[in-house]
C-alpha atoms as a PDB file:
ATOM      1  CA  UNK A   1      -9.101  50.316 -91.253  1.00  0.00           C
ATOM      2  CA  UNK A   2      -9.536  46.948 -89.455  1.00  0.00           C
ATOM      3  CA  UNK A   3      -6.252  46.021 -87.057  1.00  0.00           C
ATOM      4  CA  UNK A   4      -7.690  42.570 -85.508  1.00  0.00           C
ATOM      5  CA  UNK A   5      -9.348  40.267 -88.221  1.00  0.00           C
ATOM      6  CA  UNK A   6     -13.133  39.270 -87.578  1.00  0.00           C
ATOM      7  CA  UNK A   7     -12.542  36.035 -86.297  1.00  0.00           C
ATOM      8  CA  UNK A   8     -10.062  37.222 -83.585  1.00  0.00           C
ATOM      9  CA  UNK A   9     -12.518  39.617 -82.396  1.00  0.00           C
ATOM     10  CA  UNK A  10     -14.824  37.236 -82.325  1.00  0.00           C
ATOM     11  CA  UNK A  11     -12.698  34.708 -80.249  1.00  0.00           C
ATOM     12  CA  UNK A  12     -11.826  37.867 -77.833  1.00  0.00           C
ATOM     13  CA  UNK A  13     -15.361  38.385 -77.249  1.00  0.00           C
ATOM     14  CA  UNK A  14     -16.165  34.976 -75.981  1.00  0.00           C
ATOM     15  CA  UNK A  15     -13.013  34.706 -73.716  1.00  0.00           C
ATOM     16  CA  UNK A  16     -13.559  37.765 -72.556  1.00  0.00           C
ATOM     17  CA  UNK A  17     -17.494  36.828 -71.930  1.00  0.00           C
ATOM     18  CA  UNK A  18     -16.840  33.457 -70.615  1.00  0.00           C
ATOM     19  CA  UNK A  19     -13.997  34.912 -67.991  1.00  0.00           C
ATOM     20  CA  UNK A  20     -16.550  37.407 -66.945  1.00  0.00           C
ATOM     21  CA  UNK A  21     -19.126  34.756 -65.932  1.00  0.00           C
ATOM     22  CA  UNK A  22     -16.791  32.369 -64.389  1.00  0.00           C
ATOM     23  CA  UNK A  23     -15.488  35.388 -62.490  1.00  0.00           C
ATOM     24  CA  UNK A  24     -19.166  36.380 -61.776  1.00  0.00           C
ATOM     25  CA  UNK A  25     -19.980  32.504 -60.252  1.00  0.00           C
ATOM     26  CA  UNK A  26     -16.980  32.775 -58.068  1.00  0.00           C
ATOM     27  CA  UNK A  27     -17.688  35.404 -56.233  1.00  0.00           C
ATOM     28  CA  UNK A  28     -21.532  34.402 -55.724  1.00  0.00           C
ATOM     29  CA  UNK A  29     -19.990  30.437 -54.890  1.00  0.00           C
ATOM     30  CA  UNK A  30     -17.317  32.574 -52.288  1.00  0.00           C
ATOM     31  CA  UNK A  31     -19.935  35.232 -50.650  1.00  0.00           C
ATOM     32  CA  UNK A  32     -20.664  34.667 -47.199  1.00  0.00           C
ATOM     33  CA  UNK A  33     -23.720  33.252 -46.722  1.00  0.00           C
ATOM     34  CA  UNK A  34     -25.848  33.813 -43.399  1.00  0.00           C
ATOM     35  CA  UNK A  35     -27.055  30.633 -41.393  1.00  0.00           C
ATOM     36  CA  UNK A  36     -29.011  31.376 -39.232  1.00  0.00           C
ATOM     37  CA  UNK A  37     -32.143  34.079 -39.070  1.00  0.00           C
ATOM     38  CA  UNK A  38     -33.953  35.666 -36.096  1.00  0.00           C
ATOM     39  CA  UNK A  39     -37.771  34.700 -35.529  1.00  0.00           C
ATOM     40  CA  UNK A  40     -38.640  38.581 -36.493  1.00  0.00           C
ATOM     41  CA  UNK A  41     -36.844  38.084 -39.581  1.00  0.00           C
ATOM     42  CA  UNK A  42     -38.074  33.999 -40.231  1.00  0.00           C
ATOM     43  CA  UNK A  43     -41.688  35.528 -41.003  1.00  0.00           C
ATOM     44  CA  UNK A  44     -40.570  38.018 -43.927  1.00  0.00           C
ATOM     45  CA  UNK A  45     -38.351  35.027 -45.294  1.00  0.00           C
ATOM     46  CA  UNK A  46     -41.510  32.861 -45.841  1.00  0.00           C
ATOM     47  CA  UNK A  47     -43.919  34.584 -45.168  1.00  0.00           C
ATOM     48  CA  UNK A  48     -45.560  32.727 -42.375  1.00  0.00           C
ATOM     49  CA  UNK A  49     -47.799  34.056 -39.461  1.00  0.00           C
ATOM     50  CA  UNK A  50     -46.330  33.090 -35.739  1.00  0.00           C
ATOM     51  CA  UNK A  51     -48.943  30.431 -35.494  1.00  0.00           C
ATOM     52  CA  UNK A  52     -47.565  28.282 -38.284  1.00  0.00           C
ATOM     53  CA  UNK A  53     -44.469  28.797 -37.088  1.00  0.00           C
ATOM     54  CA  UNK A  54     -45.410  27.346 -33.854  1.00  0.00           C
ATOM     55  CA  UNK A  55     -47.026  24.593 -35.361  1.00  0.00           C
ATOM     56  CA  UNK A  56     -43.723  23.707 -37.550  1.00  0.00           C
ATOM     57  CA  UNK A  57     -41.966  23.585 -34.510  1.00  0.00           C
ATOM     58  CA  UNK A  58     -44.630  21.634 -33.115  1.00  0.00           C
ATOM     59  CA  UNK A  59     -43.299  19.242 -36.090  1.00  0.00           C
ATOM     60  CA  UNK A  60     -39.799  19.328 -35.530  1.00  0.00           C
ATOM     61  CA  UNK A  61     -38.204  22.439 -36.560  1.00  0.00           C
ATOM     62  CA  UNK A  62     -35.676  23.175 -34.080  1.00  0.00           C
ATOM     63  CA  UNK A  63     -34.874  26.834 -32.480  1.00  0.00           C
ATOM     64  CA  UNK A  64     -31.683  27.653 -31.151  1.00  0.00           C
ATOM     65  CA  UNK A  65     -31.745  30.392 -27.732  1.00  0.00           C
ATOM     66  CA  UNK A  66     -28.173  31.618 -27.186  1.00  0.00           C
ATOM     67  CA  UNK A  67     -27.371  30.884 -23.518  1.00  0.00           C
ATOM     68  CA  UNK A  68     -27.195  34.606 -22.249  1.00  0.00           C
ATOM     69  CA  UNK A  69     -30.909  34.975 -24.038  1.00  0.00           C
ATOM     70  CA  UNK A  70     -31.416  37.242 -26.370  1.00  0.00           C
ATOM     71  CA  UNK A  71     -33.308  36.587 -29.909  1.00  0.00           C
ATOM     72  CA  UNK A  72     -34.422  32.860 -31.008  1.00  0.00           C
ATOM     73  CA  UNK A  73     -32.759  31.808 -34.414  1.00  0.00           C
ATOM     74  CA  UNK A  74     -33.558  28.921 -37.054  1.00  0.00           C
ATOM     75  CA  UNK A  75     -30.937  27.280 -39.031  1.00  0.00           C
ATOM     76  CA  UNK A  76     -31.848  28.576 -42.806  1.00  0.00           C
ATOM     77  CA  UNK A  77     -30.852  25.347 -44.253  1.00  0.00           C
ATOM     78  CA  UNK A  78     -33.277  23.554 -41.919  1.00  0.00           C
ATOM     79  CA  UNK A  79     -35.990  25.820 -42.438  1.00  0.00           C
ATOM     80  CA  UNK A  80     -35.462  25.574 -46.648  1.00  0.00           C
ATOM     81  CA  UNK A  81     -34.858  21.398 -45.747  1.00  0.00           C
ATOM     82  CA  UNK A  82     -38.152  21.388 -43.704  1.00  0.00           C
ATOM     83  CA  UNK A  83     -40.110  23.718 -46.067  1.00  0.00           C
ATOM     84  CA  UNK A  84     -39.193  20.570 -48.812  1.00  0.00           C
ATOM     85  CA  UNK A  85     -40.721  17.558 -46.807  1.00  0.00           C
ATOM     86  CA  UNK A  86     -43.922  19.269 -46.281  1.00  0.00           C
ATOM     87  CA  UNK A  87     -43.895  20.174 -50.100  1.00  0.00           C
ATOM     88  CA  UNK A  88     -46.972  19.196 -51.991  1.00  0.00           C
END
């Protein structure tokens, strides 16, 4: 015995899909996002030895030392921005 006809099945299915993945891009659009990465960490994110990353600072990338010391960081927007200009 059928209760909904095919073609409002069909119709709930594709609401019910398309709600999912504009739920789904949502969240991703709304999770927080880290900024900045430490120079242990930069190496695993692209895979670099610490010579080239010397020599990319030599170029211009920029490090940011927090005042009290600590860790040196890189702005991951500025590392992906950089990585794009040298692009062959």
């Amino acid at each position: 015995m059928q209760i909904l006809s095919k073609e409002f099945e069909s119709n709930l299915s594709q609401t019910i899909a398309e709600t999912f993945n504009q739920l789904k891009e949502a969240a991703e659009n709304s999770a927080i996002k880290k900024r900045w990465i430490r120079q242990a960490d930069i190496q695993q994110y692209v895979e670099v030895s610490a010579k080239t990353l010397r020599e990319w600072e030599r170029r211009g990338l920029r490090r940011c030392e927090p005042i009290e010391g600590g860790g040196v960081y890189y702005d991951l927007e500025e590392i992906d921005t950089f990585m794009k200009k040298y692009k062959r």
